[in-house]
PDB file of N, CA and C in Angstrom:
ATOM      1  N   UNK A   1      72.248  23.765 168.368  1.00  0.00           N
ATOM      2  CA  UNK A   1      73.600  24.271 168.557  1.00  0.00           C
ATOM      3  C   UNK A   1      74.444  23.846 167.357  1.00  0.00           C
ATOM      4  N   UNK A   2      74.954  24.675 166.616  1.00  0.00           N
ATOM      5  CA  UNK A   2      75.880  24.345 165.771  1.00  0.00           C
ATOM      6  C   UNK A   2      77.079  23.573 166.084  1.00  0.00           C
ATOM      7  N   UNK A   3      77.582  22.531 164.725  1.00  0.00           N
ATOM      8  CA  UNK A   3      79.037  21.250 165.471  1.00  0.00           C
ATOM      9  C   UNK A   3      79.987  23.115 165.319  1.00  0.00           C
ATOM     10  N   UNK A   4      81.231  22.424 165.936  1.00  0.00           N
ATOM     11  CA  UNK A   4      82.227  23.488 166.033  1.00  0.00           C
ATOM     12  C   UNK A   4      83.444  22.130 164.723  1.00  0.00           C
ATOM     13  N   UNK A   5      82.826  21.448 164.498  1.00  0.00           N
ATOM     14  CA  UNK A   5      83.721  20.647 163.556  1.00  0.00           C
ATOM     15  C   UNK A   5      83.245  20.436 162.242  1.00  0.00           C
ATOM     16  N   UNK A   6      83.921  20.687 161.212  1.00  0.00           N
ATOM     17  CA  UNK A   6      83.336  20.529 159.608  1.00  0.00           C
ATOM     18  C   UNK A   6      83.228  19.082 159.845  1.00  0.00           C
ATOM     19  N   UNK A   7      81.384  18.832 158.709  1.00  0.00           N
ATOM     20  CA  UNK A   7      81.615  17.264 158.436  1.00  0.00           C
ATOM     21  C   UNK A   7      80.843  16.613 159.724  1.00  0.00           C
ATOM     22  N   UNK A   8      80.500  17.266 161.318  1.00  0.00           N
ATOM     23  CA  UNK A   8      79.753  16.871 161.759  1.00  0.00           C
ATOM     24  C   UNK A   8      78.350  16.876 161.704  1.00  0.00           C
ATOM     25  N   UNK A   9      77.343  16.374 162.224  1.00  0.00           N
ATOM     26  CA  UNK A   9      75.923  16.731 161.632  1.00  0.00           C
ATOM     27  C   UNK A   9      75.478  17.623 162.679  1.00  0.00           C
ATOM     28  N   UNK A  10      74.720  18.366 162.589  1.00  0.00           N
ATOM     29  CA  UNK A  10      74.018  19.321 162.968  1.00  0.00           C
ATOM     30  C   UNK A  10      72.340  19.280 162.845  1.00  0.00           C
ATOM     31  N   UNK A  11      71.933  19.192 164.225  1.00  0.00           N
ATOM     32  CA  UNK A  11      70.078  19.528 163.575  1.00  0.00           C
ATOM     33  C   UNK A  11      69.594  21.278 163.443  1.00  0.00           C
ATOM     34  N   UNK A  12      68.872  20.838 162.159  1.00  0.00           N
ATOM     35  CA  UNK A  12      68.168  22.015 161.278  1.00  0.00           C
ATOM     36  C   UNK A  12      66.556  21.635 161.825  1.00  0.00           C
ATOM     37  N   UNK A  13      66.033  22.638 161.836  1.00  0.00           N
ATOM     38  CA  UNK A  13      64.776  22.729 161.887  1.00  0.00           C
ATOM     39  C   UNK A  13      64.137  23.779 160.706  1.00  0.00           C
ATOM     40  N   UNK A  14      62.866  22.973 159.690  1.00  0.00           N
ATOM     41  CA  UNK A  14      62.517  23.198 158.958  1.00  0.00           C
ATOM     42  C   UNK A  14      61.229  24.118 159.401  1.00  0.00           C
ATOM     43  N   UNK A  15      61.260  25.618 159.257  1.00  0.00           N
ATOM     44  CA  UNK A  15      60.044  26.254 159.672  1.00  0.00           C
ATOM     45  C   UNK A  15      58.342  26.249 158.891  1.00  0.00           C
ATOM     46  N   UNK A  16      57.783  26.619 159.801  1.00  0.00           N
ATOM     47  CA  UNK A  16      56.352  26.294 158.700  1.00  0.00           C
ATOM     48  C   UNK A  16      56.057  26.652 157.340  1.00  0.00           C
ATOM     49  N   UNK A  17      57.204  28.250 157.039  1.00  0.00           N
ATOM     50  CA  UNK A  17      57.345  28.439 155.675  1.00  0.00           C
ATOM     51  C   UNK A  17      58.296  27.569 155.087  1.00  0.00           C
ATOM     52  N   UNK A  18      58.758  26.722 155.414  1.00  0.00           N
ATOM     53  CA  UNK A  18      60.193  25.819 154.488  1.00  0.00           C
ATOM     54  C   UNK A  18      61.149  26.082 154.649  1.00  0.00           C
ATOM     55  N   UNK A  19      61.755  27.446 155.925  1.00  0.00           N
ATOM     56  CA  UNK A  19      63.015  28.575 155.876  1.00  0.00           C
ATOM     57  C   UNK A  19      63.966  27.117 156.761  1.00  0.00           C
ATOM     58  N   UNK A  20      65.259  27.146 156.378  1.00  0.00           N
ATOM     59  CA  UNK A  20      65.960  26.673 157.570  1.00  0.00           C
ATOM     60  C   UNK A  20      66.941  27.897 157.622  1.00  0.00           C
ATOM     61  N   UNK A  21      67.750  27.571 158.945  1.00  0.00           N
ATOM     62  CA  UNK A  21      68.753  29.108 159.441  1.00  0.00           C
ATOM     63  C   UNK A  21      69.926  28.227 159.396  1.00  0.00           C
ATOM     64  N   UNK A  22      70.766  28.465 158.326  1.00  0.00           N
ATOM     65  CA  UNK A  22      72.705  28.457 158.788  1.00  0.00           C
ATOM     66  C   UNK A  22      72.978  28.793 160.169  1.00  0.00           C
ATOM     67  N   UNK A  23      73.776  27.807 160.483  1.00  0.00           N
ATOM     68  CA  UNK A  23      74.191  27.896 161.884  1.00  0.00           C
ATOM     69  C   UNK A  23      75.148  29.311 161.625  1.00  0.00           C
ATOM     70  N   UNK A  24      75.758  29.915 162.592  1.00  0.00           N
ATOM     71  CA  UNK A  24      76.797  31.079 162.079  1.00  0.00           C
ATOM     72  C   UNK A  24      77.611  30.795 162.573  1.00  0.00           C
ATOM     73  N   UNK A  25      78.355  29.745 162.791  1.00  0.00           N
ATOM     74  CA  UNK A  25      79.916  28.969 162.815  1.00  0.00           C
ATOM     75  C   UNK A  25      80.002  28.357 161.216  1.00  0.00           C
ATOM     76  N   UNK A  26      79.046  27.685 160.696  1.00  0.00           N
ATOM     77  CA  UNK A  26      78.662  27.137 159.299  1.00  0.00           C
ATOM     78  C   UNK A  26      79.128  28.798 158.378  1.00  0.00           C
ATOM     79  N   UNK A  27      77.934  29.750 158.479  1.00  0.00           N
ATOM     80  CA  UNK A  27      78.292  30.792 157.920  1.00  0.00           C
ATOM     81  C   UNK A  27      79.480  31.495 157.549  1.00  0.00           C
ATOM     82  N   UNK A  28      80.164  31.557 158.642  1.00  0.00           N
ATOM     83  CA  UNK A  28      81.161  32.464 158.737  1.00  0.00           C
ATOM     84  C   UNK A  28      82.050  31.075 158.048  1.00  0.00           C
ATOM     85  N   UNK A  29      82.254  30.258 158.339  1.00  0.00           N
ATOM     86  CA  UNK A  29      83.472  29.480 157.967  1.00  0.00           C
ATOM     87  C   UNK A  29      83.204  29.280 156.323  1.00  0.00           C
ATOM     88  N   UNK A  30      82.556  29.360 156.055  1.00  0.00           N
ATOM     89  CA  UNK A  30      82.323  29.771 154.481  1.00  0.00           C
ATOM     90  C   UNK A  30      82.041  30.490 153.773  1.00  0.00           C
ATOM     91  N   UNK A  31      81.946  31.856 154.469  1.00  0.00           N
ATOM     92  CA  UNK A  31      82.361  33.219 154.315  1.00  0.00           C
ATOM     93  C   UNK A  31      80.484  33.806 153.853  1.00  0.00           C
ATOM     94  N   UNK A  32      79.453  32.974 153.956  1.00  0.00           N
ATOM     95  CA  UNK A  32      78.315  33.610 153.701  1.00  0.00           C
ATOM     96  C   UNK A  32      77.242  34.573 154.182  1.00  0.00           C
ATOM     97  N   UNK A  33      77.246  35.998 153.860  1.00  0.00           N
ATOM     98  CA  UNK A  33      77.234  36.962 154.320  1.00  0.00           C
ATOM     99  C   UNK A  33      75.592  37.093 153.780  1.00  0.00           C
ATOM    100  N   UNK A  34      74.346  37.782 154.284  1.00  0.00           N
ATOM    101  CA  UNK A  34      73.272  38.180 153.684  1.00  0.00           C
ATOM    102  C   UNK A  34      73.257  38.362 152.428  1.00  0.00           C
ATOM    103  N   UNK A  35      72.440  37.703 151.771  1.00  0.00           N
ATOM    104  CA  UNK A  35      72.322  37.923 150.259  1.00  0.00           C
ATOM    105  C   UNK A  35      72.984  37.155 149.727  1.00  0.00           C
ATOM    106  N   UNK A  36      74.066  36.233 150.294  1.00  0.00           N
ATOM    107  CA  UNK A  36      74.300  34.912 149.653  1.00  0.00           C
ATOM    108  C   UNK A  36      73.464  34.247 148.635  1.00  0.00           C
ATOM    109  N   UNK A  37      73.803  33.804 147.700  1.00  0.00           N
ATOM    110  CA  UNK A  37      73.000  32.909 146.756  1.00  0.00           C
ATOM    111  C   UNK A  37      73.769  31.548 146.845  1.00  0.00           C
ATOM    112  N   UNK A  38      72.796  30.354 146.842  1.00  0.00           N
ATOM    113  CA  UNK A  38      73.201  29.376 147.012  1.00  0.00           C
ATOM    114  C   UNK A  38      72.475  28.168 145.776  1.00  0.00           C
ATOM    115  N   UNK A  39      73.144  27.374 145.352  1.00  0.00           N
ATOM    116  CA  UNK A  39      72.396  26.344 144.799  1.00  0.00           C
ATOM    117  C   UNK A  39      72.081  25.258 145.405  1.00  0.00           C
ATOM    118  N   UNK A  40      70.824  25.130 145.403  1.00  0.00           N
ATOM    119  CA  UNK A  40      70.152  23.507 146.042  1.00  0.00           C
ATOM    120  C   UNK A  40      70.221  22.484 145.198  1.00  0.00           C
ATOM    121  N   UNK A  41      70.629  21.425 145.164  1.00  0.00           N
ATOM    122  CA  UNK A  41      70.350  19.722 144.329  1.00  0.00           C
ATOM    123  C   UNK A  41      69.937  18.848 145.299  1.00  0.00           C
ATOM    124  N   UNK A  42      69.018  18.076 145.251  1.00  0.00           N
ATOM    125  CA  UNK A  42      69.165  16.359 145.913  1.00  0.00           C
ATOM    126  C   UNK A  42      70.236  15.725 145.053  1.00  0.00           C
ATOM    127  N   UNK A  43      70.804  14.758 145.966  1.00  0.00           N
ATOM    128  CA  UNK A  43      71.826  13.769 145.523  1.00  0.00           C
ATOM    129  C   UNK A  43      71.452  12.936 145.965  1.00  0.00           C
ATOM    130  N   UNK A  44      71.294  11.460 145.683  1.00  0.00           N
ATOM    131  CA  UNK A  44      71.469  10.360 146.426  1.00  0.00           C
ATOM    132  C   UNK A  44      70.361  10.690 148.094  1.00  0.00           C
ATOM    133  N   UNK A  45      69.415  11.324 147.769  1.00  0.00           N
ATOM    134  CA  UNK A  45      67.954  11.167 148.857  1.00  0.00           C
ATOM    135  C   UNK A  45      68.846  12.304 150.080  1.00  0.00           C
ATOM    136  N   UNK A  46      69.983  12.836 149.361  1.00  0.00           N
ATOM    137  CA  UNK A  46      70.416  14.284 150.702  1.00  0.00           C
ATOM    138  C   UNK A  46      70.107  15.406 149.498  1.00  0.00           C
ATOM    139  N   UNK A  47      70.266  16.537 150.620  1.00  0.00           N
ATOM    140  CA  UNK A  47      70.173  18.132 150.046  1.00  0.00           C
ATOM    141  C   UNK A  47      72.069  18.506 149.831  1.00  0.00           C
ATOM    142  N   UNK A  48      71.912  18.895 149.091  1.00  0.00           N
ATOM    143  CA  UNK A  48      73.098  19.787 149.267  1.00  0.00           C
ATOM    144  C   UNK A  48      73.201  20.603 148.242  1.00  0.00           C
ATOM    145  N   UNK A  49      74.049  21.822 149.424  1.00  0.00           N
ATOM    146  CA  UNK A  49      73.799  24.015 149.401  1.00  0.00           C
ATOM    147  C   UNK A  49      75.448  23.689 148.684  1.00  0.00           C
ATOM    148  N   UNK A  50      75.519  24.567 147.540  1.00  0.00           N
ATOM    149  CA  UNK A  50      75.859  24.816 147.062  1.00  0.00           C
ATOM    150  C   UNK A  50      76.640  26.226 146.745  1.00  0.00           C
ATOM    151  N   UNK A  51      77.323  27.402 146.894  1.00  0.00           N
ATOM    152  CA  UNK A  51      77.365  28.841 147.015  1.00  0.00           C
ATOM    153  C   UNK A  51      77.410  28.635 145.207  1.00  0.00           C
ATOM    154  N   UNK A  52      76.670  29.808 144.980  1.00  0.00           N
ATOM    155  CA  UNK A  52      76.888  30.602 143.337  1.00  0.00           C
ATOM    156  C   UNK A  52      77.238  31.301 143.373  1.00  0.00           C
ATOM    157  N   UNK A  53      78.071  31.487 141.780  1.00  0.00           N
ATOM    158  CA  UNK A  53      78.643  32.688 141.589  1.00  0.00           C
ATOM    159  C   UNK A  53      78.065  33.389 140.793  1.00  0.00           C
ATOM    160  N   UNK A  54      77.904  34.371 141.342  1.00  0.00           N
ATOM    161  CA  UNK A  54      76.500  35.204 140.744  1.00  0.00           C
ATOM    162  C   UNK A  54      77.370  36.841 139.939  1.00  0.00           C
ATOM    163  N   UNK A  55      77.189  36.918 138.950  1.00  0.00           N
ATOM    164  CA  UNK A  55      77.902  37.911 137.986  1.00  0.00           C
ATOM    165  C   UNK A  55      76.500  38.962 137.467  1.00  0.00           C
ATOM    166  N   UNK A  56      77.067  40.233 137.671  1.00  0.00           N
ATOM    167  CA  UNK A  56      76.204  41.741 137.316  1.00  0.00           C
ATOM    168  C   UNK A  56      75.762  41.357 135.894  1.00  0.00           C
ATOM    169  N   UNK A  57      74.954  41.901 135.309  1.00  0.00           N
ATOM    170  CA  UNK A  57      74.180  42.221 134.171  1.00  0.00           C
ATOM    171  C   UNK A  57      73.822  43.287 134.331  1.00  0.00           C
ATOM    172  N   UNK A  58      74.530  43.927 132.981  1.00  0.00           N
ATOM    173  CA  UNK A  58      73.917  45.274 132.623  1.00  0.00           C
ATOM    174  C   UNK A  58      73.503  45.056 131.299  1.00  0.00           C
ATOM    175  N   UNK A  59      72.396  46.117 131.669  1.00  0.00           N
ATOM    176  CA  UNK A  59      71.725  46.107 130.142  1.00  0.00           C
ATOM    177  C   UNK A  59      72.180  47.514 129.166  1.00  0.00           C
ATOM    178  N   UNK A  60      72.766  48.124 128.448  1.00  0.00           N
ATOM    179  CA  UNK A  60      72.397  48.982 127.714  1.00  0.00           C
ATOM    180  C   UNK A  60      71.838  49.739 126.284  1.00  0.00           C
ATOM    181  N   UNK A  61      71.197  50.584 126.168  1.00  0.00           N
ATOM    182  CA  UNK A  61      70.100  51.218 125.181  1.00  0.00           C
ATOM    183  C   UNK A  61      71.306  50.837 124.425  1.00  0.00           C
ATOM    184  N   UNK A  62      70.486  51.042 122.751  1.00  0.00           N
ATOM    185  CA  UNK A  62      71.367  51.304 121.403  1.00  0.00           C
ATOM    186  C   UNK A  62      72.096  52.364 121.585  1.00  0.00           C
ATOM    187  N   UNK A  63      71.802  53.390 122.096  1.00  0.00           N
ATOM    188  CA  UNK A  63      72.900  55.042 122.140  1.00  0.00           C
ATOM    189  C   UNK A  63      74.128  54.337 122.633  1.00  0.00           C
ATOM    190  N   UNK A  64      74.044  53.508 123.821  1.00  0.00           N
ATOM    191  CA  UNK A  64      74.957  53.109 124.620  1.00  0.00           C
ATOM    192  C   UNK A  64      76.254  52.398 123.902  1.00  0.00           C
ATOM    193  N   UNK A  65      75.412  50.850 122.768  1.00  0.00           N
ATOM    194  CA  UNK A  65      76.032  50.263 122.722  1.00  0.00           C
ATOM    195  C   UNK A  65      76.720  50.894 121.483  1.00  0.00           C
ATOM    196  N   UNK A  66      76.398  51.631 120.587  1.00  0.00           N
ATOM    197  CA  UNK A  66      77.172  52.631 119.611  1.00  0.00           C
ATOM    198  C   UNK A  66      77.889  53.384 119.881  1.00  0.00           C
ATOM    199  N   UNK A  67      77.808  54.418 121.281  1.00  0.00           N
ATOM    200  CA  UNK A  67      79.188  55.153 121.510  1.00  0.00           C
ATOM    201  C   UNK A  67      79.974  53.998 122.436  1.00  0.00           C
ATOM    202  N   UNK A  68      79.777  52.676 122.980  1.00  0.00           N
ATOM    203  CA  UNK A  68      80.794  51.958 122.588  1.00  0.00           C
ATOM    204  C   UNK A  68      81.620  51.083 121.794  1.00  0.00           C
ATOM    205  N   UNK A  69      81.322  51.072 120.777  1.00  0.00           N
ATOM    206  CA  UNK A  69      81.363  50.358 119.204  1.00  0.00           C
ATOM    207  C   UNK A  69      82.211  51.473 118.649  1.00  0.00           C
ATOM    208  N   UNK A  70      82.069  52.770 118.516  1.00  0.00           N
ATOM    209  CA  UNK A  70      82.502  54.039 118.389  1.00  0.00           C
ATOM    210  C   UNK A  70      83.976  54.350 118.821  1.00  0.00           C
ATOM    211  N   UNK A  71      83.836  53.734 120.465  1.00  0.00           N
ATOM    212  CA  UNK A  71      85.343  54.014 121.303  1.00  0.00           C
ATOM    213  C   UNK A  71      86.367  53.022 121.253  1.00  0.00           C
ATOM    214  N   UNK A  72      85.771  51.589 120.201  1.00  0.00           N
ATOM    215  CA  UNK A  72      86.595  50.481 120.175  1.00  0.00           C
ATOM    216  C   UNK A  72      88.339  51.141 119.843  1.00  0.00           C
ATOM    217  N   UNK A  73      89.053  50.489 120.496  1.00  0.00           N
ATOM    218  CA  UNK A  73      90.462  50.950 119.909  1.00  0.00           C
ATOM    219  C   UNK A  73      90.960  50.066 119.390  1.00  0.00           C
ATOM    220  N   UNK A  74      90.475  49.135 118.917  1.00  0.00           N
ATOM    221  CA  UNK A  74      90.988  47.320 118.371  1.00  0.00           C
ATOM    222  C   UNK A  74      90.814  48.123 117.058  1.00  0.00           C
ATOM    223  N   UNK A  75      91.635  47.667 116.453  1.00  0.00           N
ATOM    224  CA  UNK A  75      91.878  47.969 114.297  1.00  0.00           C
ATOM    225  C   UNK A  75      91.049  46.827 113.803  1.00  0.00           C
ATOM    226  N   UNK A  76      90.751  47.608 113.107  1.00  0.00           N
ATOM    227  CA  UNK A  76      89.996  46.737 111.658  1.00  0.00           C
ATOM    228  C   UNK A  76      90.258  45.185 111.498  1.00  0.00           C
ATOM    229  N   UNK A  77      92.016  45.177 111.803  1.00  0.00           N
ATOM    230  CA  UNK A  77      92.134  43.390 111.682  1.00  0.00           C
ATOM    231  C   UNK A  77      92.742  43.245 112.977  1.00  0.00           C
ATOM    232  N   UNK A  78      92.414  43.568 113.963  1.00  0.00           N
ATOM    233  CA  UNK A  78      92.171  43.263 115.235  1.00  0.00           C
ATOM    234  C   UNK A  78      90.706  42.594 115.154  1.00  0.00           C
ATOM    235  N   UNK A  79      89.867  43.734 114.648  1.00  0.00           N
ATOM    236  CA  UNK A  79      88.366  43.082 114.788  1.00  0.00           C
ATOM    237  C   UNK A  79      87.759  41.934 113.777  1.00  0.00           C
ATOM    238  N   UNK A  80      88.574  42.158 112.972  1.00  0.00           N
ATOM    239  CA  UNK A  80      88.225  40.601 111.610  1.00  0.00           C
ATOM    240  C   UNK A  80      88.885  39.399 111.939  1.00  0.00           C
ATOM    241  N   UNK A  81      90.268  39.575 113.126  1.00  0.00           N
ATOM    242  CA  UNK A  81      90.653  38.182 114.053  1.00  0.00           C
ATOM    243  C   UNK A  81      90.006  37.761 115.221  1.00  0.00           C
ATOM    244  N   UNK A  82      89.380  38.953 116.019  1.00  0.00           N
ATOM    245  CA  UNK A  82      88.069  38.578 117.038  1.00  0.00           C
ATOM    246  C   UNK A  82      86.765  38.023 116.379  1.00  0.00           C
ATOM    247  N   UNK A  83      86.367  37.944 114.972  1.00  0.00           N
ATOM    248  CA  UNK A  83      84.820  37.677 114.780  1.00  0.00           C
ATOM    249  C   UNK A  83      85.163  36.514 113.831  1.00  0.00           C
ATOM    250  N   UNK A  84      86.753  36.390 113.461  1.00  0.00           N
ATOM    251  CA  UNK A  84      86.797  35.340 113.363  1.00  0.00           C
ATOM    252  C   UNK A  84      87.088  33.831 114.743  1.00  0.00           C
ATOM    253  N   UNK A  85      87.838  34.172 115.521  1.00  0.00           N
ATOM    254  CA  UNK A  85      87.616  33.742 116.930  1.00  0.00           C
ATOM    255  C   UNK A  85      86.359  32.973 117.207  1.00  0.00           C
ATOM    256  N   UNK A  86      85.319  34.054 117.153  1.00  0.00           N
ATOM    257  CA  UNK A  86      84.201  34.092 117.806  1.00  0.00           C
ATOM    258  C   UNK A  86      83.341  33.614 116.722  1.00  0.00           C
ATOM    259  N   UNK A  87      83.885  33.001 115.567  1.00  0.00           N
ATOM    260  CA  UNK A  87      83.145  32.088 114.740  1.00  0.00           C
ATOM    261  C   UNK A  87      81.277  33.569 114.250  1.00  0.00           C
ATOM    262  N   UNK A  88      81.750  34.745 113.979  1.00  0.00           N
ATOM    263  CA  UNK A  88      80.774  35.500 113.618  1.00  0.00           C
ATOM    264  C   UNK A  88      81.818  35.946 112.304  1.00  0.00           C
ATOM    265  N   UNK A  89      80.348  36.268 111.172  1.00  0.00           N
ATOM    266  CA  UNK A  89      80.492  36.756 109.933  1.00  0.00           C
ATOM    267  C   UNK A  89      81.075  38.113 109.567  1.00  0.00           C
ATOM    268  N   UNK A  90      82.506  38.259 108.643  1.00  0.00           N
ATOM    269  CA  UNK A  90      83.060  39.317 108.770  1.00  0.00           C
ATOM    270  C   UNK A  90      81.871  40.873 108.877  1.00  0.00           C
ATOM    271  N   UNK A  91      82.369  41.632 109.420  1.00  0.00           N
ATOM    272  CA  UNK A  91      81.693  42.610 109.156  1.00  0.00           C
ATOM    273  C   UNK A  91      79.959  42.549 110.354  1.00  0.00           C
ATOM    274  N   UNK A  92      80.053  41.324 110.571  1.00  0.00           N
ATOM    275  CA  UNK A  92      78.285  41.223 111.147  1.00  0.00           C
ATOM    276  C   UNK A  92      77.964  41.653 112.437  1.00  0.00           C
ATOM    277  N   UNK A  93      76.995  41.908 113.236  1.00  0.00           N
ATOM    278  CA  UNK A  93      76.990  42.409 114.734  1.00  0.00           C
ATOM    279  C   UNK A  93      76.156  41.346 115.318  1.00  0.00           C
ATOM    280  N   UNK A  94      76.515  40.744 116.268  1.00  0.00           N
ATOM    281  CA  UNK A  94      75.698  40.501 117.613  1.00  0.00           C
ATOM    282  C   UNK A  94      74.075  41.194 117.557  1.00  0.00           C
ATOM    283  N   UNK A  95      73.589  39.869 117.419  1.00  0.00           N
ATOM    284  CA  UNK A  95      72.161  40.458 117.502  1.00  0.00           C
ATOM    285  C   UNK A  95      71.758  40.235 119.232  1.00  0.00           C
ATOM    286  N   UNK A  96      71.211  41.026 119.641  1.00  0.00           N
ATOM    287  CA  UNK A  96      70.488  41.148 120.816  1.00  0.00           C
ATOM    288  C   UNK A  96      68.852  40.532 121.492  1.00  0.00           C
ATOM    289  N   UNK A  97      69.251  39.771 121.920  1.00  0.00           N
ATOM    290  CA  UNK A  97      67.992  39.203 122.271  1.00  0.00           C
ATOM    291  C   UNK A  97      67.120  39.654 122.824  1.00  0.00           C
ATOM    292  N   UNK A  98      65.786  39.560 122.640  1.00  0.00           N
ATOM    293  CA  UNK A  98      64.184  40.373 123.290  1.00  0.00           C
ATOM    294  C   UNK A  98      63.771  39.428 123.871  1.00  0.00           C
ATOM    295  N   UNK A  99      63.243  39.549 125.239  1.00  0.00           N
ATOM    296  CA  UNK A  99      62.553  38.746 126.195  1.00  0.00           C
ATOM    297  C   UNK A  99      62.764  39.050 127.484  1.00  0.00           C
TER     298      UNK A  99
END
Protein backbone atom coordinates (compact mmCIF):
# COMPACT_ATOMS: atom_id res chain seq x y z
CA UNK A 1 0.00 0.00 0.00
CA UNK A 2 1.41 3.21 -0.82
CA UNK A 3 2.28 6.09 2.44
CA UNK A 4 -0.38 8.87 1.62
CA UNK A 5 2.60 11.11 3.21
CA UNK A 6 5.87 12.35 1.34
CA UNK A 7 9.08 11.12 3.11
CA UNK A 8 7.30 8.05 4.55
CA UNK A 9 8.70 4.60 3.65
CA UNK A 10 6.88 2.43 1.63
CA UNK A 11 7.56 -1.40 0.76
CA UNK A 12 8.64 -2.11 -2.91
CA UNK A 13 8.87 -5.43 -4.07
CA UNK A 14 11.63 -6.29 -6.42
CA UNK A 15 10.24 -8.70 -9.28
CA UNK A 16 12.16 -11.68 -10.70
CA UNK A 17 13.06 -9.46 -13.70
CA UNK A 18 14.47 -6.49 -11.34
CA UNK A 19 11.01 -4.36 -12.30
CA UNK A 20 9.75 -2.43 -9.15
CA UNK A 21 6.09 -0.53 -9.62
CA UNK A 22 5.68 3.31 -8.40
CA UNK A 23 3.09 3.39 -6.08
CA UNK A 24 0.40 5.83 -8.02
CA UNK A 25 -0.05 8.29 -5.11
CA UNK A 26 4.08 8.49 -5.55
CA UNK A 27 3.32 8.87 -9.38
CA UNK A 28 0.86 11.23 -9.69
CA UNK A 29 2.32 13.53 -6.96
CA UNK A 30 5.26 13.90 -9.15
CA UNK A 31 3.53 14.15 -12.13
CA UNK A 32 5.10 10.72 -13.76
CA UNK A 33 3.17 9.62 -16.56
CA UNK A 34 4.29 6.31 -18.88
CA UNK A 35 7.41 6.82 -20.53
CA UNK A 36 8.86 8.74 -17.78
CA UNK A 37 12.61 8.64 -17.79
CA UNK A 38 14.24 8.57 -14.64
CA UNK A 39 17.85 8.60 -13.33
CA UNK A 40 19.11 5.93 -10.91
CA UNK A 41 22.41 6.64 -8.48
CA UNK A 42 23.35 4.77 -5.19
CA UNK A 43 24.19 7.25 -2.52
CA UNK A 44 25.42 6.41 0.70
CA UNK A 45 24.22 2.25 0.29
CA UNK A 46 20.32 3.89 -0.85
CA UNK A 47 18.85 4.10 -4.47
CA UNK A 48 17.64 7.15 -5.50
CA UNK A 49 15.04 7.92 -8.83
CA UNK A 50 15.78 10.78 -10.10
CA UNK A 51 13.18 12.35 -13.15
CA UNK A 52 15.27 13.48 -16.50
CA UNK A 53 14.95 15.88 -18.65
CA UNK A 54 14.96 14.37 -21.71
CA UNK A 55 15.21 16.88 -24.95
CA UNK A 56 14.23 15.76 -28.93
CA UNK A 57 17.09 15.21 -31.33
CA UNK A 58 16.75 15.73 -34.71
CA UNK A 59 18.94 14.76 -37.14
CA UNK A 60 19.09 16.48 -40.55
CA UNK A 61 20.61 15.50 -44.21
CA UNK A 62 23.11 18.19 -45.76
CA UNK A 63 20.04 19.45 -48.18
CA UNK A 64 18.48 20.25 -44.86
CA UNK A 65 21.14 21.88 -43.09
CA UNK A 66 21.94 24.28 -46.29
CA UNK A 67 18.45 25.46 -47.01
CA UNK A 68 18.81 26.35 -43.40
CA UNK A 69 22.12 28.17 -43.51
CA UNK A 70 20.43 29.70 -46.72
CA UNK A 71 17.25 31.12 -44.61
CA UNK A 72 19.62 32.57 -41.85
CA UNK A 73 18.33 36.23 -41.40
CA UNK A 74 21.31 37.17 -38.94
CA UNK A 75 23.86 39.66 -41.20
CA UNK A 76 27.19 38.96 -41.88
CA UNK A 77 28.27 40.76 -38.52
CA UNK A 78 25.55 39.35 -36.71
CA UNK A 79 27.22 36.05 -37.72
CA UNK A 80 31.07 37.10 -37.17
CA UNK A 81 29.68 38.22 -33.36
CA UNK A 82 27.96 34.67 -32.93
CA UNK A 83 31.25 32.58 -34.05
CA UNK A 84 32.98 34.86 -32.26
CA UNK A 85 30.78 34.10 -29.01
CA UNK A 86 31.01 30.64 -29.74
CA UNK A 87 34.81 30.83 -29.77
CA UNK A 88 34.63 29.26 -33.78
CA UNK A 89 36.93 30.55 -36.66
CA UNK A 90 35.64 33.47 -38.73
CA UNK A 91 34.01 32.21 -41.67
CA UNK A 92 34.29 28.23 -40.40
CA UNK A 93 31.27 25.65 -40.02
CA UNK A 94 30.46 23.22 -37.37
CA UNK A 95 31.70 20.03 -38.27
CA UNK A 96 29.28 17.19 -37.69
CA UNK A 97 29.99 14.24 -35.98
CA UNK A 98 29.79 10.40 -37.44
CA UNK A 99 28.91 7.67 -35.09
Amino acid sequence: MASRTPGTPTTLIVSPRGQITLPKLVRARLRLAPGSVLLLREEAGKIVLDPAAVTPVSLYADEEIERLVGADLASPREQAMLRRRWGLKPGARRRRSRG
